[in-house]
N, C-alpha and C. Protein backbone atom coordinates (compact mmCIF):
# COMPACT_ATOMS: atom_id res chain seq x y z
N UNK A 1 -29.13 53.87 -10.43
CA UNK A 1 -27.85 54.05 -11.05
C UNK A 1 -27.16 52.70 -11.17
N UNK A 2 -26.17 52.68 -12.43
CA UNK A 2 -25.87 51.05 -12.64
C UNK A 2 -24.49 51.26 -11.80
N UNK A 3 -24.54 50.02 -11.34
CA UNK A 3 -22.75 50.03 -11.21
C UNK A 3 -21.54 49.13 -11.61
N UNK A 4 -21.31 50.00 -12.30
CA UNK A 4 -19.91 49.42 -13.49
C UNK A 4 -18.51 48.79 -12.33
N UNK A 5 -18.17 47.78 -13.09
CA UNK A 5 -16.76 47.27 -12.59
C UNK A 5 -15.99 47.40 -13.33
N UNK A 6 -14.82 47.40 -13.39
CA UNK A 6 -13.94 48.04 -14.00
C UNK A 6 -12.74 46.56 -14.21
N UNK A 7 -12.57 45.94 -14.69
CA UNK A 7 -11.81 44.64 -15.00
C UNK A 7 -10.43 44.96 -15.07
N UNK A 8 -9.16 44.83 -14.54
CA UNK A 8 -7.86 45.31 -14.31
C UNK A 8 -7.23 44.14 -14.80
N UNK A 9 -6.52 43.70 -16.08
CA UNK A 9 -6.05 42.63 -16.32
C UNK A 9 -4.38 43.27 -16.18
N UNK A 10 -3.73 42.05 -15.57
CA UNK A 10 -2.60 42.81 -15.44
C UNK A 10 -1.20 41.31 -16.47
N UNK A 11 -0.88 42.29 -16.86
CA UNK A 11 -0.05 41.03 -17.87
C UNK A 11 1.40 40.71 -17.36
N UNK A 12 1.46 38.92 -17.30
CA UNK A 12 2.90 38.37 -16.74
C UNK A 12 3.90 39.04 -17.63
N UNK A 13 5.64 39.58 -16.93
CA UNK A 13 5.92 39.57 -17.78
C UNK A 13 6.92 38.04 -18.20
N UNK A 14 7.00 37.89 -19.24
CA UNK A 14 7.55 36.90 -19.82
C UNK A 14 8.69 36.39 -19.54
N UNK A 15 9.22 35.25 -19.04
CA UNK A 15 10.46 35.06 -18.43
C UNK A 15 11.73 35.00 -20.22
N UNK A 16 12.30 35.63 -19.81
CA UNK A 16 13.65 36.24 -20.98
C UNK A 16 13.92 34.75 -21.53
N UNK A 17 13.63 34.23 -22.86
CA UNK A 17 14.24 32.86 -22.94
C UNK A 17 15.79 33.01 -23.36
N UNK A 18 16.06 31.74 -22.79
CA UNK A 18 17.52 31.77 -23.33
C UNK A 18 18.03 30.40 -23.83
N UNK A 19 19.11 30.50 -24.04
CA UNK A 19 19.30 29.17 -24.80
C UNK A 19 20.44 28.28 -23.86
N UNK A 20 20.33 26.97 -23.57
CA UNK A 20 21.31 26.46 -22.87
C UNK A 20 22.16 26.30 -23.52
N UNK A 21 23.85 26.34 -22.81
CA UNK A 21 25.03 25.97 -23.43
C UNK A 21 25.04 24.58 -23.01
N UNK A 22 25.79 23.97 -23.92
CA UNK A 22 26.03 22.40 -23.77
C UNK A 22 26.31 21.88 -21.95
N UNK A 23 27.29 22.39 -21.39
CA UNK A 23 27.31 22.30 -19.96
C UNK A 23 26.08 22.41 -18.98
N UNK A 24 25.76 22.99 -19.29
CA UNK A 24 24.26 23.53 -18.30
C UNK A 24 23.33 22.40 -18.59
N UNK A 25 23.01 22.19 -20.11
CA UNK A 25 22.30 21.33 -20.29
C UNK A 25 23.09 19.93 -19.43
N UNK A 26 24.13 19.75 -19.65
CA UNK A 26 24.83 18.62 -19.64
C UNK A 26 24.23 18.10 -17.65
N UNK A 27 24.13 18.97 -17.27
CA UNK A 27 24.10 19.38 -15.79
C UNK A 27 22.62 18.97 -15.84
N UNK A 28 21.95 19.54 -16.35
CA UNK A 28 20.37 19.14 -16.41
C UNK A 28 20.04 17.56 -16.25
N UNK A 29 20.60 16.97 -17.55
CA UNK A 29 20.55 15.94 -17.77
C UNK A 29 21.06 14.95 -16.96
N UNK A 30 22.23 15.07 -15.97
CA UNK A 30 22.96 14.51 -14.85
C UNK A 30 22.10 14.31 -13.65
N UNK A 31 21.85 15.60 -13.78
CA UNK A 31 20.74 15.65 -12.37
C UNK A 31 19.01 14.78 -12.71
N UNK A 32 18.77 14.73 -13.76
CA UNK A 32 17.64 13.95 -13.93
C UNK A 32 17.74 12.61 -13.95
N UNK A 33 19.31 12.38 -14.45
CA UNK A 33 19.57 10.59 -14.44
C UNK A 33 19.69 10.37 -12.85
N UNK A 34 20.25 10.91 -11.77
CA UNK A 34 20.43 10.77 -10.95
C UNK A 34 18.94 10.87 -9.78
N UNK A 35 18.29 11.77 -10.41
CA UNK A 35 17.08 11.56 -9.86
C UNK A 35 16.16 10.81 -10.32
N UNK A 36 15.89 9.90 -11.37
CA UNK A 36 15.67 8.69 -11.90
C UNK A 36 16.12 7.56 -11.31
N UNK A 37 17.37 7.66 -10.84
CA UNK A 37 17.79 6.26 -10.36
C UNK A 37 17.47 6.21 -9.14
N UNK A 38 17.69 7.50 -8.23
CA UNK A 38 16.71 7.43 -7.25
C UNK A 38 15.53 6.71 -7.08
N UNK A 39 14.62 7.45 -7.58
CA UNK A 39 13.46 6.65 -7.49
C UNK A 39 13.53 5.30 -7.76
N UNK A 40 14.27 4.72 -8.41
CA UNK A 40 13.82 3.38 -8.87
C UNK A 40 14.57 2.94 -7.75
N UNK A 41 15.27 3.25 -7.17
CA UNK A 41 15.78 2.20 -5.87
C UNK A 41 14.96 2.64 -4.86
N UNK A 42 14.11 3.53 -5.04
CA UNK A 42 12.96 3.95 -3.59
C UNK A 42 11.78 2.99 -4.01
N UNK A 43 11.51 2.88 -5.54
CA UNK A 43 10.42 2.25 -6.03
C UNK A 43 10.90 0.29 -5.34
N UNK A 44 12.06 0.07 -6.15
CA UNK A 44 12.47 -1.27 -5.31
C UNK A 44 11.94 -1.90 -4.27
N UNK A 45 12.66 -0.95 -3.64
CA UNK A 45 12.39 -1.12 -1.88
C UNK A 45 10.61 -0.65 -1.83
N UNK A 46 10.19 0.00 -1.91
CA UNK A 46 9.03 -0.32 -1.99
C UNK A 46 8.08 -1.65 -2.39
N UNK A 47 8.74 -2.13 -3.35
CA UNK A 47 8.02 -3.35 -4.11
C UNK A 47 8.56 -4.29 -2.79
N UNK A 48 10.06 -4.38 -2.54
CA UNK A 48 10.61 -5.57 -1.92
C UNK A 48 9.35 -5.13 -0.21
N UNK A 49 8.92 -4.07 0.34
CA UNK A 49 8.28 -3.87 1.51
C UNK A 49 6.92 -4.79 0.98
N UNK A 50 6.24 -4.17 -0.04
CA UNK A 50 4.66 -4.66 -0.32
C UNK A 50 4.67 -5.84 -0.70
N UNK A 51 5.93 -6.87 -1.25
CA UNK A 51 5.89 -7.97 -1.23
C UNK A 51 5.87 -8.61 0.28
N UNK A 52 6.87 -8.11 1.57
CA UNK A 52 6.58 -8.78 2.39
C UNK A 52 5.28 -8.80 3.12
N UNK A 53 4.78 -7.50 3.09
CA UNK A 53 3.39 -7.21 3.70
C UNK A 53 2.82 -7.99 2.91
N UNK A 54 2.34 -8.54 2.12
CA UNK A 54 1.60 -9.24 1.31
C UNK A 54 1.51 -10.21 1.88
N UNK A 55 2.98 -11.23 2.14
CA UNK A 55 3.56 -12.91 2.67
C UNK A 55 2.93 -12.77 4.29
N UNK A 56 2.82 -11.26 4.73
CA UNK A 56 2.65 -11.36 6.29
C UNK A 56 0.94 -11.55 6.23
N UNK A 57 0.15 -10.69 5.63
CA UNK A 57 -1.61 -10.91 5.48
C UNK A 57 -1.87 -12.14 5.09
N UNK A 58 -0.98 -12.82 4.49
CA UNK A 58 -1.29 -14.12 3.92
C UNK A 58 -1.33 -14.91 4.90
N UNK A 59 -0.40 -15.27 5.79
CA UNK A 59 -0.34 -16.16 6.79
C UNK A 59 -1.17 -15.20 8.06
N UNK A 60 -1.45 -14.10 8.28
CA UNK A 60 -2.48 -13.88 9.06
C UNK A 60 -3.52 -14.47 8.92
N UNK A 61 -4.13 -14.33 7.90
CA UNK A 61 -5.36 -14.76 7.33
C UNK A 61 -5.30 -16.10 7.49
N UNK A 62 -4.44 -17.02 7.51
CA UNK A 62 -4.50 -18.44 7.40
C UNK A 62 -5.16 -18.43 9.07
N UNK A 63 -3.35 -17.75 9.99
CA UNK A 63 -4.19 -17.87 11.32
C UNK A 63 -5.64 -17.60 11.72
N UNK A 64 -5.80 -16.79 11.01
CA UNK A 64 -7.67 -16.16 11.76
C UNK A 64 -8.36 -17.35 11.28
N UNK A 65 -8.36 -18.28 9.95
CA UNK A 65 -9.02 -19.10 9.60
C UNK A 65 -9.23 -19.82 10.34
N UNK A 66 -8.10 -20.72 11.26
CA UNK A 66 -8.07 -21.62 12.08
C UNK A 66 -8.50 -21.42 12.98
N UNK A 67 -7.94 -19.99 13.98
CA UNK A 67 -8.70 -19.72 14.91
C UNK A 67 -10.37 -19.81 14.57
N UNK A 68 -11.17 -19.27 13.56
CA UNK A 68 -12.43 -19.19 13.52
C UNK A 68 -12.78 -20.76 13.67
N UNK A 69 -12.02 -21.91 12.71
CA UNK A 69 -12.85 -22.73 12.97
C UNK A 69 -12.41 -23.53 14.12
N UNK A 70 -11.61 -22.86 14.70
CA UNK A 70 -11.56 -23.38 16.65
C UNK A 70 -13.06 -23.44 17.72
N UNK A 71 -12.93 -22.34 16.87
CA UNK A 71 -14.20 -21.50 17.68
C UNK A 71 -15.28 -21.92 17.20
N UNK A 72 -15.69 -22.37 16.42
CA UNK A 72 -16.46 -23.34 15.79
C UNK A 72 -16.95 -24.17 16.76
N UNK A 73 -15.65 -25.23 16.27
CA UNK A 73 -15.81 -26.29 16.93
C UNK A 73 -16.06 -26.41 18.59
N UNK A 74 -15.66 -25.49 19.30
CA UNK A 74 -16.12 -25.76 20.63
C UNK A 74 -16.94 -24.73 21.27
N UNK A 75 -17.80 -24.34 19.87
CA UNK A 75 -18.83 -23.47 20.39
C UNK A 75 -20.14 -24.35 20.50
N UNK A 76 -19.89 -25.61 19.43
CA UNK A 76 -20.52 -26.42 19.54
C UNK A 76 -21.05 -27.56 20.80
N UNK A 77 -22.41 -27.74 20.85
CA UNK A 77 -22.45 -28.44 22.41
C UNK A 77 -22.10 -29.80 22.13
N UNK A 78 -21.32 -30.49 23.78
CA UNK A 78 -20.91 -31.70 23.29
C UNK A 78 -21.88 -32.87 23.36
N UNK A 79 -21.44 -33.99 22.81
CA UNK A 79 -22.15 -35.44 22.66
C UNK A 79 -22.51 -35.08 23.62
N UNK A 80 -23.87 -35.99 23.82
CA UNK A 80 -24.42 -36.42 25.10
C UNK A 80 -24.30 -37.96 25.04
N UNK A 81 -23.70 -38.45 26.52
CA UNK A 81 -23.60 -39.72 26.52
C UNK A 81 -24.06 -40.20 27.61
N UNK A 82 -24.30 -41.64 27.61
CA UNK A 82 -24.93 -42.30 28.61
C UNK A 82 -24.11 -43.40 28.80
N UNK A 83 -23.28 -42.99 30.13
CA UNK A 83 -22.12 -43.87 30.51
C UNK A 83 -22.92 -45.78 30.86
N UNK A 84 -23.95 -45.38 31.23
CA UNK A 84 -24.43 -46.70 32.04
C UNK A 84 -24.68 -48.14 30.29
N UNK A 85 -24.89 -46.68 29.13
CA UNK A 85 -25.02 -47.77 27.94
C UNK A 85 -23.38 -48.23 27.28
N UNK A 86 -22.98 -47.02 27.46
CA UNK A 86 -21.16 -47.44 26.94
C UNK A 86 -20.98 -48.77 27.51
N UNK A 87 -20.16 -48.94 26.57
CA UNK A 87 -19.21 -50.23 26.83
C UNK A 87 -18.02 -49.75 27.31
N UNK A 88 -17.07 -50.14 27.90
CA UNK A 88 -15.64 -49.80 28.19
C UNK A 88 -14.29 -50.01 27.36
N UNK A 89 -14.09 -49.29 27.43
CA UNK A 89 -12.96 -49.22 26.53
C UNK A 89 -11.77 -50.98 26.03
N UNK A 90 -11.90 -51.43 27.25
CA UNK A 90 -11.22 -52.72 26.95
C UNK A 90 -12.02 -54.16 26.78
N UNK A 91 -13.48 -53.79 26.56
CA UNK A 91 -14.09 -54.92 25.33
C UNK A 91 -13.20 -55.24 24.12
């Protein structure tokens, strides 16, 4: 025996359009300038943060440079000298 499904589409109903009066709209439009300007002073301050983080990695990075070639340098073994061939300093 087959077995059938039965598909139940059920339909939105349509939200009632209406038409804005000048005020309402006017209100719309207030509230979007105002939430526009928002953002752009959140966006700001954002830029003015990722600019400093930027100035701060920069001079990290300088430090680690130096440190690495600290470490370099006195990872390296030192001269070997032979005091008995030196001369002294006040020749």
């Amino acid at each position: 025996m087959g077995n059938s499904r039965a598909t139940v589409c059920q339909i939105a109903p349509q939200p009632e359009s209406r038409t804005l009066s000048a005020p309402d709209l006017s209100e719309r439009i207030i509230g979007l300038e105002m939430t526009v300007a928002h953002l752009e002073h959140e966006l700001d301050q954002m830029h003015s943060v990722l600019l400093a983080v930027q100035a701060d990695l920069k001079t990290m990075r300088e430090h680690v440079s130096k440190l690495e070639r600290r470490m370099v340098q006195t990872s390296e073994p030192p001269e070997e000298r032979d005091p008995g061939i030196e001369r002294p300093p006040h020749y």
